[in-house]
PDB file of N, CA and C in Angstrom:
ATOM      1  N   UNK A   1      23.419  -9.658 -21.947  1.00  0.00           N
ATOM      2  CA  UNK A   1      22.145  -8.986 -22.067  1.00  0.00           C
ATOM      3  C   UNK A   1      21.160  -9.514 -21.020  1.00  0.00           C
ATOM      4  N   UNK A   2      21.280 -10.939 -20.834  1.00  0.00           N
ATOM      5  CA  UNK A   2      20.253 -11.349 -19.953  1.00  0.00           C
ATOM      6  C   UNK A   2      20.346 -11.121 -18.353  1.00  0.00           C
ATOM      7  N   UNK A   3      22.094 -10.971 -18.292  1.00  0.00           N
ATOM      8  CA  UNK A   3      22.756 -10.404 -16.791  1.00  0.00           C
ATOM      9  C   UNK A   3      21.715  -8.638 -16.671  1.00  0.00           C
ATOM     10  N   UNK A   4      22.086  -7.855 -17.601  1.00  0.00           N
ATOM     11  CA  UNK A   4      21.456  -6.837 -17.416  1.00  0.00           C
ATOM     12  C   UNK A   4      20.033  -6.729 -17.054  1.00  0.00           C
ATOM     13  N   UNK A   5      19.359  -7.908 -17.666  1.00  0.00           N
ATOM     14  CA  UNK A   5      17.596  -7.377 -17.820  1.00  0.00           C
ATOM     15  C   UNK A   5      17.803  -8.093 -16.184  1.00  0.00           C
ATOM     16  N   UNK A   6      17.706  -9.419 -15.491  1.00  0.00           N
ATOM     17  CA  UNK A   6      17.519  -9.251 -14.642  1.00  0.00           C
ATOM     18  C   UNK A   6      18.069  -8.538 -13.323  1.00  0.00           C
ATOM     19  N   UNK A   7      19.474  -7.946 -13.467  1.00  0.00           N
ATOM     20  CA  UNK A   7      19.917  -6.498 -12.484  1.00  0.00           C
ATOM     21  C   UNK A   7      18.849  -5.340 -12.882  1.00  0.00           C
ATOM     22  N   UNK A   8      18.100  -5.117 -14.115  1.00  0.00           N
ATOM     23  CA  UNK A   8      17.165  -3.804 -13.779  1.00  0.00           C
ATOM     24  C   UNK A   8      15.761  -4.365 -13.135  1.00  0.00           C
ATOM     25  N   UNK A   9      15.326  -5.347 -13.475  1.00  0.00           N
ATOM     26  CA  UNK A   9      14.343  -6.133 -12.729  1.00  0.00           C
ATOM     27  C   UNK A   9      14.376  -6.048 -11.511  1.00  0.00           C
ATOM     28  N   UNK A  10      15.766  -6.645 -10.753  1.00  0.00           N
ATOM     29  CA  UNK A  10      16.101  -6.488  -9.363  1.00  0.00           C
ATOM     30  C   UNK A  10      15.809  -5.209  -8.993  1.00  0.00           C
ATOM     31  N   UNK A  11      16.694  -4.486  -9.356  1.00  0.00           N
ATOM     32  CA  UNK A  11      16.618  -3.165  -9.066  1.00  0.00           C
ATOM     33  C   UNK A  11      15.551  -2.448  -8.836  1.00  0.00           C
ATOM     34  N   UNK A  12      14.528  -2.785  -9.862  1.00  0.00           N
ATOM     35  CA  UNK A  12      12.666  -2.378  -9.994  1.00  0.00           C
ATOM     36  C   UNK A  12      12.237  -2.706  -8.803  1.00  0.00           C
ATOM     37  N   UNK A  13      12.179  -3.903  -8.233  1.00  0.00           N
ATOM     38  CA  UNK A  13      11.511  -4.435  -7.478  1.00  0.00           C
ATOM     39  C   UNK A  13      11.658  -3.777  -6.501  1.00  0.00           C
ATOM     40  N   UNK A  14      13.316  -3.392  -5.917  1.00  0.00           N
ATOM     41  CA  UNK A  14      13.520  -2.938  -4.562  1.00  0.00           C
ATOM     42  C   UNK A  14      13.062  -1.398  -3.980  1.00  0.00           C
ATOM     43  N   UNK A  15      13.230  -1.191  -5.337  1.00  0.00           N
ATOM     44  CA  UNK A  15      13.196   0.627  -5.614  1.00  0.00           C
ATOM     45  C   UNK A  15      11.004   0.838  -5.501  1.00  0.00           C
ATOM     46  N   UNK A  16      11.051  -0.284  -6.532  1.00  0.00           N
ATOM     47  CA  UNK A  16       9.547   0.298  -6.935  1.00  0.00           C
ATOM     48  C   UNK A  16       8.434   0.364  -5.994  1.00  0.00           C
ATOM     49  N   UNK A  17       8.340   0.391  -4.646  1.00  0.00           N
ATOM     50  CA  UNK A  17       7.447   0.688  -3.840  1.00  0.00           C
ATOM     51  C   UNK A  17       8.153   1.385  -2.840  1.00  0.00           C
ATOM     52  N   UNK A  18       8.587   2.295  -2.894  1.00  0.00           N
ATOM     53  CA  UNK A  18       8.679   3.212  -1.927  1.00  0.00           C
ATOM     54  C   UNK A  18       7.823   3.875  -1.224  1.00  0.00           C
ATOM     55  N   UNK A  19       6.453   4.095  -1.875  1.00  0.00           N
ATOM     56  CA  UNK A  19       5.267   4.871  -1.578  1.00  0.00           C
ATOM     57  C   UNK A  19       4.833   3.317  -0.399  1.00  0.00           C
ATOM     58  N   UNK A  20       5.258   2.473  -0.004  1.00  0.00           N
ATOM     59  CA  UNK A  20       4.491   1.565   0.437  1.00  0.00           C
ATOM     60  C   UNK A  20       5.297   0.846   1.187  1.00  0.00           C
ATOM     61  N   UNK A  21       4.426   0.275   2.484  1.00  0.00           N
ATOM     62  CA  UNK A  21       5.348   0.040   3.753  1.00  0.00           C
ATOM     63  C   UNK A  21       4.198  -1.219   3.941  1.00  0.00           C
ATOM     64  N   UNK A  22       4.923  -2.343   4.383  1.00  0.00           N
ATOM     65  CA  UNK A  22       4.028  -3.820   4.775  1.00  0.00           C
ATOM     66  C   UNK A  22       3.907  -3.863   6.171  1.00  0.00           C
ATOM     67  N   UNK A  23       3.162  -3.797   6.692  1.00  0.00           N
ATOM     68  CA  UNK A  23       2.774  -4.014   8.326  1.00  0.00           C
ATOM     69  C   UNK A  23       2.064  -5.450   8.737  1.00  0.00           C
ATOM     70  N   UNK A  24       3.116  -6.346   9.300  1.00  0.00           N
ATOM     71  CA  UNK A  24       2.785  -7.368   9.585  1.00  0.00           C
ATOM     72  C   UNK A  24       1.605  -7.342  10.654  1.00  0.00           C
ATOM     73  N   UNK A  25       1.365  -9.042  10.434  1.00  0.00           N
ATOM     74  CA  UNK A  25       0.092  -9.441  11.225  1.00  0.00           C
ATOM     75  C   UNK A  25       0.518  -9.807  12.464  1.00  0.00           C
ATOM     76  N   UNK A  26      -1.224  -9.428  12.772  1.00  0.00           N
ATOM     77  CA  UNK A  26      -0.723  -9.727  14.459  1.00  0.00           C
ATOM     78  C   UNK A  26      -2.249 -10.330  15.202  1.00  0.00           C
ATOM     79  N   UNK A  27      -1.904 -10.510  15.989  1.00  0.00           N
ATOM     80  CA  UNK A  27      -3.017 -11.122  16.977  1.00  0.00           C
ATOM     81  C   UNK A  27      -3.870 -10.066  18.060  1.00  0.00           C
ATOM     82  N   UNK A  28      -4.891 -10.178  18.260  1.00  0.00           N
ATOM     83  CA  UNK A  28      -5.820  -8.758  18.826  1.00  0.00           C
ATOM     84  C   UNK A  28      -5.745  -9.591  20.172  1.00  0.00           C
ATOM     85  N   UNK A  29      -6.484  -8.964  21.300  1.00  0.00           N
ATOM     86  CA  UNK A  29      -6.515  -9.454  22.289  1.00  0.00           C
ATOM     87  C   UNK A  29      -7.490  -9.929  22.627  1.00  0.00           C
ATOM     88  N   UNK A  30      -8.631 -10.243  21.886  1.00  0.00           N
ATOM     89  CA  UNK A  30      -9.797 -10.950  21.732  1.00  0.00           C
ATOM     90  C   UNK A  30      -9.317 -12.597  21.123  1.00  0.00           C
ATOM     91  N   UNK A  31      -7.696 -12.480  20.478  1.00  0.00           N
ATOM     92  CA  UNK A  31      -7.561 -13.879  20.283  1.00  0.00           C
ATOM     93  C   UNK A  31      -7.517 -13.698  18.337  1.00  0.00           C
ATOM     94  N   UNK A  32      -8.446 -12.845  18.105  1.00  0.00           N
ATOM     95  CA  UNK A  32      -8.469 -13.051  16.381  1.00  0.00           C
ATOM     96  C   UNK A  32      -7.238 -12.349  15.819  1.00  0.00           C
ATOM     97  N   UNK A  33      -7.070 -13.023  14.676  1.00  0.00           N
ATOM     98  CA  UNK A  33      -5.664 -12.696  14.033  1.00  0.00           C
ATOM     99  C   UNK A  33      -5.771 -11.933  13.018  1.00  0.00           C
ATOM    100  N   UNK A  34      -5.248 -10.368  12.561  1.00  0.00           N
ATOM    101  CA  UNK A  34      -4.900  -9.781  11.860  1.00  0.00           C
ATOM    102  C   UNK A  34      -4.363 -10.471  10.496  1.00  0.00           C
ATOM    103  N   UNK A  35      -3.877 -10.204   9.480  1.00  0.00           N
ATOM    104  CA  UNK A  35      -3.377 -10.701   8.610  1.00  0.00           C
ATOM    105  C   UNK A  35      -2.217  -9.394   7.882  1.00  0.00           C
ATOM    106  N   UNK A  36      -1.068  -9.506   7.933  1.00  0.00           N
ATOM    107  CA  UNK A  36      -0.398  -8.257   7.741  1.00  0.00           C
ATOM    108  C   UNK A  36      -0.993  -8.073   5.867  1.00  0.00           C
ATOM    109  N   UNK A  37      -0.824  -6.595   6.022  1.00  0.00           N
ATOM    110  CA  UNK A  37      -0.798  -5.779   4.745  1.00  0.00           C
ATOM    111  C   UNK A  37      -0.172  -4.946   4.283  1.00  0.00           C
ATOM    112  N   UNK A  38      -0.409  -4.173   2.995  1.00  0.00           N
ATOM    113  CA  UNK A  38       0.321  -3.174   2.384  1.00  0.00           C
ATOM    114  C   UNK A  38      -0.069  -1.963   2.804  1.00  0.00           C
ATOM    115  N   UNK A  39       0.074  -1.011   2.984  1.00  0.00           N
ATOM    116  CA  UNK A  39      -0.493   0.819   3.404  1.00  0.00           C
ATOM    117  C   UNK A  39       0.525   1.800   2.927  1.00  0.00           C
ATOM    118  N   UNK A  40       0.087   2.926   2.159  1.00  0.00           N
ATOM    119  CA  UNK A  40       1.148   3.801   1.942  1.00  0.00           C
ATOM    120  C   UNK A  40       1.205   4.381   3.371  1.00  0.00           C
ATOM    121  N   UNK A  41       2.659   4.686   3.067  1.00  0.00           N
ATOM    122  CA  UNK A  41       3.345   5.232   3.729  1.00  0.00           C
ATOM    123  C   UNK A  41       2.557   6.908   4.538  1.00  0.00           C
ATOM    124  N   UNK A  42       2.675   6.700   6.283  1.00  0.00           N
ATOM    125  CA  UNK A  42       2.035   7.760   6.532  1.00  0.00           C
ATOM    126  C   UNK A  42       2.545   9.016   6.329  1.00  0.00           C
ATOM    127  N   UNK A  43       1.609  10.146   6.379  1.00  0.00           N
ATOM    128  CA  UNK A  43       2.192  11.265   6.158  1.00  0.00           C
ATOM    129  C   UNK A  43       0.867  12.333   6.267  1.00  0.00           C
ATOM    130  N   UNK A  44       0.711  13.569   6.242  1.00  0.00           N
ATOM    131  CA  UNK A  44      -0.440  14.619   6.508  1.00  0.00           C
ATOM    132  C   UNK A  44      -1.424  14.709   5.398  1.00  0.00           C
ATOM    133  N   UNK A  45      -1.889  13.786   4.483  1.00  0.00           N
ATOM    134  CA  UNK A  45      -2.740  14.071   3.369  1.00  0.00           C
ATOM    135  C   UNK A  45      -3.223  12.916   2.830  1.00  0.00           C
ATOM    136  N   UNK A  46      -4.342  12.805   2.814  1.00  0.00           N
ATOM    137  CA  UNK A  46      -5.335  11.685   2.171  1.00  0.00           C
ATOM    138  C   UNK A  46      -5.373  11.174   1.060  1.00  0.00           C
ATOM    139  N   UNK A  47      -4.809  12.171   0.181  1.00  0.00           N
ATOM    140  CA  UNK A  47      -4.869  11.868  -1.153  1.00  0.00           C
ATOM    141  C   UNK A  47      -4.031  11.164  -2.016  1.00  0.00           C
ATOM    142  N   UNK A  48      -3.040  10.700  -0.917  1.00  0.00           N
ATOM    143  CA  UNK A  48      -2.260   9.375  -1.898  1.00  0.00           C
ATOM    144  C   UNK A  48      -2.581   8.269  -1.084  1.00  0.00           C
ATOM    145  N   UNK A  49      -3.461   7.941  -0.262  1.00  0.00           N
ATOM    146  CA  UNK A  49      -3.816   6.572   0.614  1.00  0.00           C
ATOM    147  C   UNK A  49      -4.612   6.006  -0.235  1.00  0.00           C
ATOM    148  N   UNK A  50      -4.826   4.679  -0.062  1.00  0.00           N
ATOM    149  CA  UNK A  50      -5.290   3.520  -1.341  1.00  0.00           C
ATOM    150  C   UNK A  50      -7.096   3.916  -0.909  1.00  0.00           C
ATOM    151  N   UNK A  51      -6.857   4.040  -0.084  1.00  0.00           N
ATOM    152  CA  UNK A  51      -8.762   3.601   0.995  1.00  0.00           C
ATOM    153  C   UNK A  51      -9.138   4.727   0.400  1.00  0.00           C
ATOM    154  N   UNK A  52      -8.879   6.210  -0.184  1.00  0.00           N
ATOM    155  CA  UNK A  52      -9.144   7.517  -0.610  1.00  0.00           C
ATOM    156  C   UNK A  52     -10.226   7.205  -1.841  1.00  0.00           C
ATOM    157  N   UNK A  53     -11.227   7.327  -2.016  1.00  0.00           N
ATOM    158  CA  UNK A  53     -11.944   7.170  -3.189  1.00  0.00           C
ATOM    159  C   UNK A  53     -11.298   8.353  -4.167  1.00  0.00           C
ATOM    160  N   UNK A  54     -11.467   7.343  -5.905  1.00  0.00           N
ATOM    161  CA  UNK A  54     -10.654   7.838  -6.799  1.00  0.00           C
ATOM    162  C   UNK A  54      -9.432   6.593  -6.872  1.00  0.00           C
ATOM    163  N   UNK A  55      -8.698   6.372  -5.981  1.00  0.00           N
ATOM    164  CA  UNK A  55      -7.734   5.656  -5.677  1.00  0.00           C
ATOM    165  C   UNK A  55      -7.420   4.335  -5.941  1.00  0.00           C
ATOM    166  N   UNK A  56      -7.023   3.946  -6.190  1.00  0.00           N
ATOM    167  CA  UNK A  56      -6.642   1.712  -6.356  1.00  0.00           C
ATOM    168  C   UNK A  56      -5.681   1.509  -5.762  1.00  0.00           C
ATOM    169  N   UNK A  57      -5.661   0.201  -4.570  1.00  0.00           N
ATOM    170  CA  UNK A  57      -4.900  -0.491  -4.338  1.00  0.00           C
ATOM    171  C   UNK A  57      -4.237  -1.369  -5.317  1.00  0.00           C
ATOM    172  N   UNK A  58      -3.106  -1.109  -5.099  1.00  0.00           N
ATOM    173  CA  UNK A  58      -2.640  -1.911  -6.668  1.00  0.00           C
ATOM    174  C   UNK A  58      -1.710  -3.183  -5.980  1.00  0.00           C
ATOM    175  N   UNK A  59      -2.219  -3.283  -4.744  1.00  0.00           N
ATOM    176  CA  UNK A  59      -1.783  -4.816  -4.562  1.00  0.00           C
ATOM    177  C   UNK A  59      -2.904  -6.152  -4.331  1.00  0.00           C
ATOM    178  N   UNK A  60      -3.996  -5.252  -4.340  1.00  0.00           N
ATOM    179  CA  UNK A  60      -5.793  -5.781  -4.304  1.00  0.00           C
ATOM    180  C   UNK A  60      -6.316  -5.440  -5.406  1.00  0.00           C
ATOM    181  N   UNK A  61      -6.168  -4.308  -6.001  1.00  0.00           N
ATOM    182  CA  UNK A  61      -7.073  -3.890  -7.070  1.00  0.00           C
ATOM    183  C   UNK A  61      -8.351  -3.446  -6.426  1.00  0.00           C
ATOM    184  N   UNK A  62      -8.653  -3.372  -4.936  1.00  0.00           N
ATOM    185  CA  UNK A  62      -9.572  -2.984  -4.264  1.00  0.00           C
ATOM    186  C   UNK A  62      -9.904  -1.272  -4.674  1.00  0.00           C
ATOM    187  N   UNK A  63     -10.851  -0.763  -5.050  1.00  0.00           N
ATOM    188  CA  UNK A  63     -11.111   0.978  -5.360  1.00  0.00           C
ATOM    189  C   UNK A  63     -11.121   0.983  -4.135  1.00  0.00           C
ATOM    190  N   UNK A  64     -10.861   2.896  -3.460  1.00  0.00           N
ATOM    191  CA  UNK A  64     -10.829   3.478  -2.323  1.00  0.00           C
ATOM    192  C   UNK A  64     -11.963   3.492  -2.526  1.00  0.00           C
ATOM    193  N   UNK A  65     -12.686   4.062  -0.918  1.00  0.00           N
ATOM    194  CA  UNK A  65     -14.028   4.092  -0.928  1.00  0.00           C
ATOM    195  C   UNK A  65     -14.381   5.572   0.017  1.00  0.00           C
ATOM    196  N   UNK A  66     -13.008   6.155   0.670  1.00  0.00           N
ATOM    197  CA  UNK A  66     -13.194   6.899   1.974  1.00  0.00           C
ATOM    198  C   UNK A  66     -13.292   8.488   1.150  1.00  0.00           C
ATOM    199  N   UNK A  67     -13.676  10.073   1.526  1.00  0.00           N
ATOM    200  CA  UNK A  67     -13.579  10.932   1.289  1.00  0.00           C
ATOM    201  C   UNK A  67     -12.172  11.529   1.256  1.00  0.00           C
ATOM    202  N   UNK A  68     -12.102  12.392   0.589  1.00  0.00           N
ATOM    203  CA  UNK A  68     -11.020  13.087   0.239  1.00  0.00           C
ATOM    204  C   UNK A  68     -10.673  13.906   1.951  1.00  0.00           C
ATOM    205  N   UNK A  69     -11.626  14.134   2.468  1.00  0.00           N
ATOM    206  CA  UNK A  69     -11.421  15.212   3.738  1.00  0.00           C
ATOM    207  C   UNK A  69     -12.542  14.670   4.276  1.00  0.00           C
ATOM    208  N   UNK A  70     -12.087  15.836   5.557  1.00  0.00           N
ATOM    209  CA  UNK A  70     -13.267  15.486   6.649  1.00  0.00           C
ATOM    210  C   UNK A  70     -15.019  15.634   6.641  1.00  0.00           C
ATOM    211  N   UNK A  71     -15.444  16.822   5.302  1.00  0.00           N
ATOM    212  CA  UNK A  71     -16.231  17.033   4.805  1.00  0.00           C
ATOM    213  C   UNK A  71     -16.828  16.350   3.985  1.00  0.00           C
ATOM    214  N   UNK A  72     -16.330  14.796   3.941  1.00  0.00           N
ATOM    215  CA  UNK A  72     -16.759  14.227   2.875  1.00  0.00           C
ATOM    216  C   UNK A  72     -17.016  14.296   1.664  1.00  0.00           C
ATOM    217  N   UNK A  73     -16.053  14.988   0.749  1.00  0.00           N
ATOM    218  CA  UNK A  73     -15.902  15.082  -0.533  1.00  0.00           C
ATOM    219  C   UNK A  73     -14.346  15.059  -0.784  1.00  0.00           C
TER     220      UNK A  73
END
């Protein structure tokens, strides 16, 4: 039983962010250093990006803050 719970655990982990891609850190050319992060995954629509107000980063818990569109709503 305990073999099983942690193979679906495993399994969770690898599977469970698909919506989400880590982009390491890097260094600017001013010298200051980036710090890599989490970002969903790109694609043509605003409305599943964390920064989208309505939205939570659920690796910050940070609320989005940005408009839905270019019109600002």
């Amino acid at each position: 039983m305990q073999k099983i719970l942690v193979l679906c655990l495993g399994v969770g982990m690898f599977f469970g962010n698909a919506d989400a891609a880590y982009t390491r850190g890097y260094v600017r050319s001013n010298g200051t250093y980036v710090s890599g992060y989490y970002r969903t995954n790109p694609d043509s629509t605003r409305i599943n990006n964390y920064s989208t107000r309505g939205n939570v980063n659920p690796f910050t818990g940070k609320a989005g803050t940005k408009p839905l569109n270019k019109y600002g709503y």
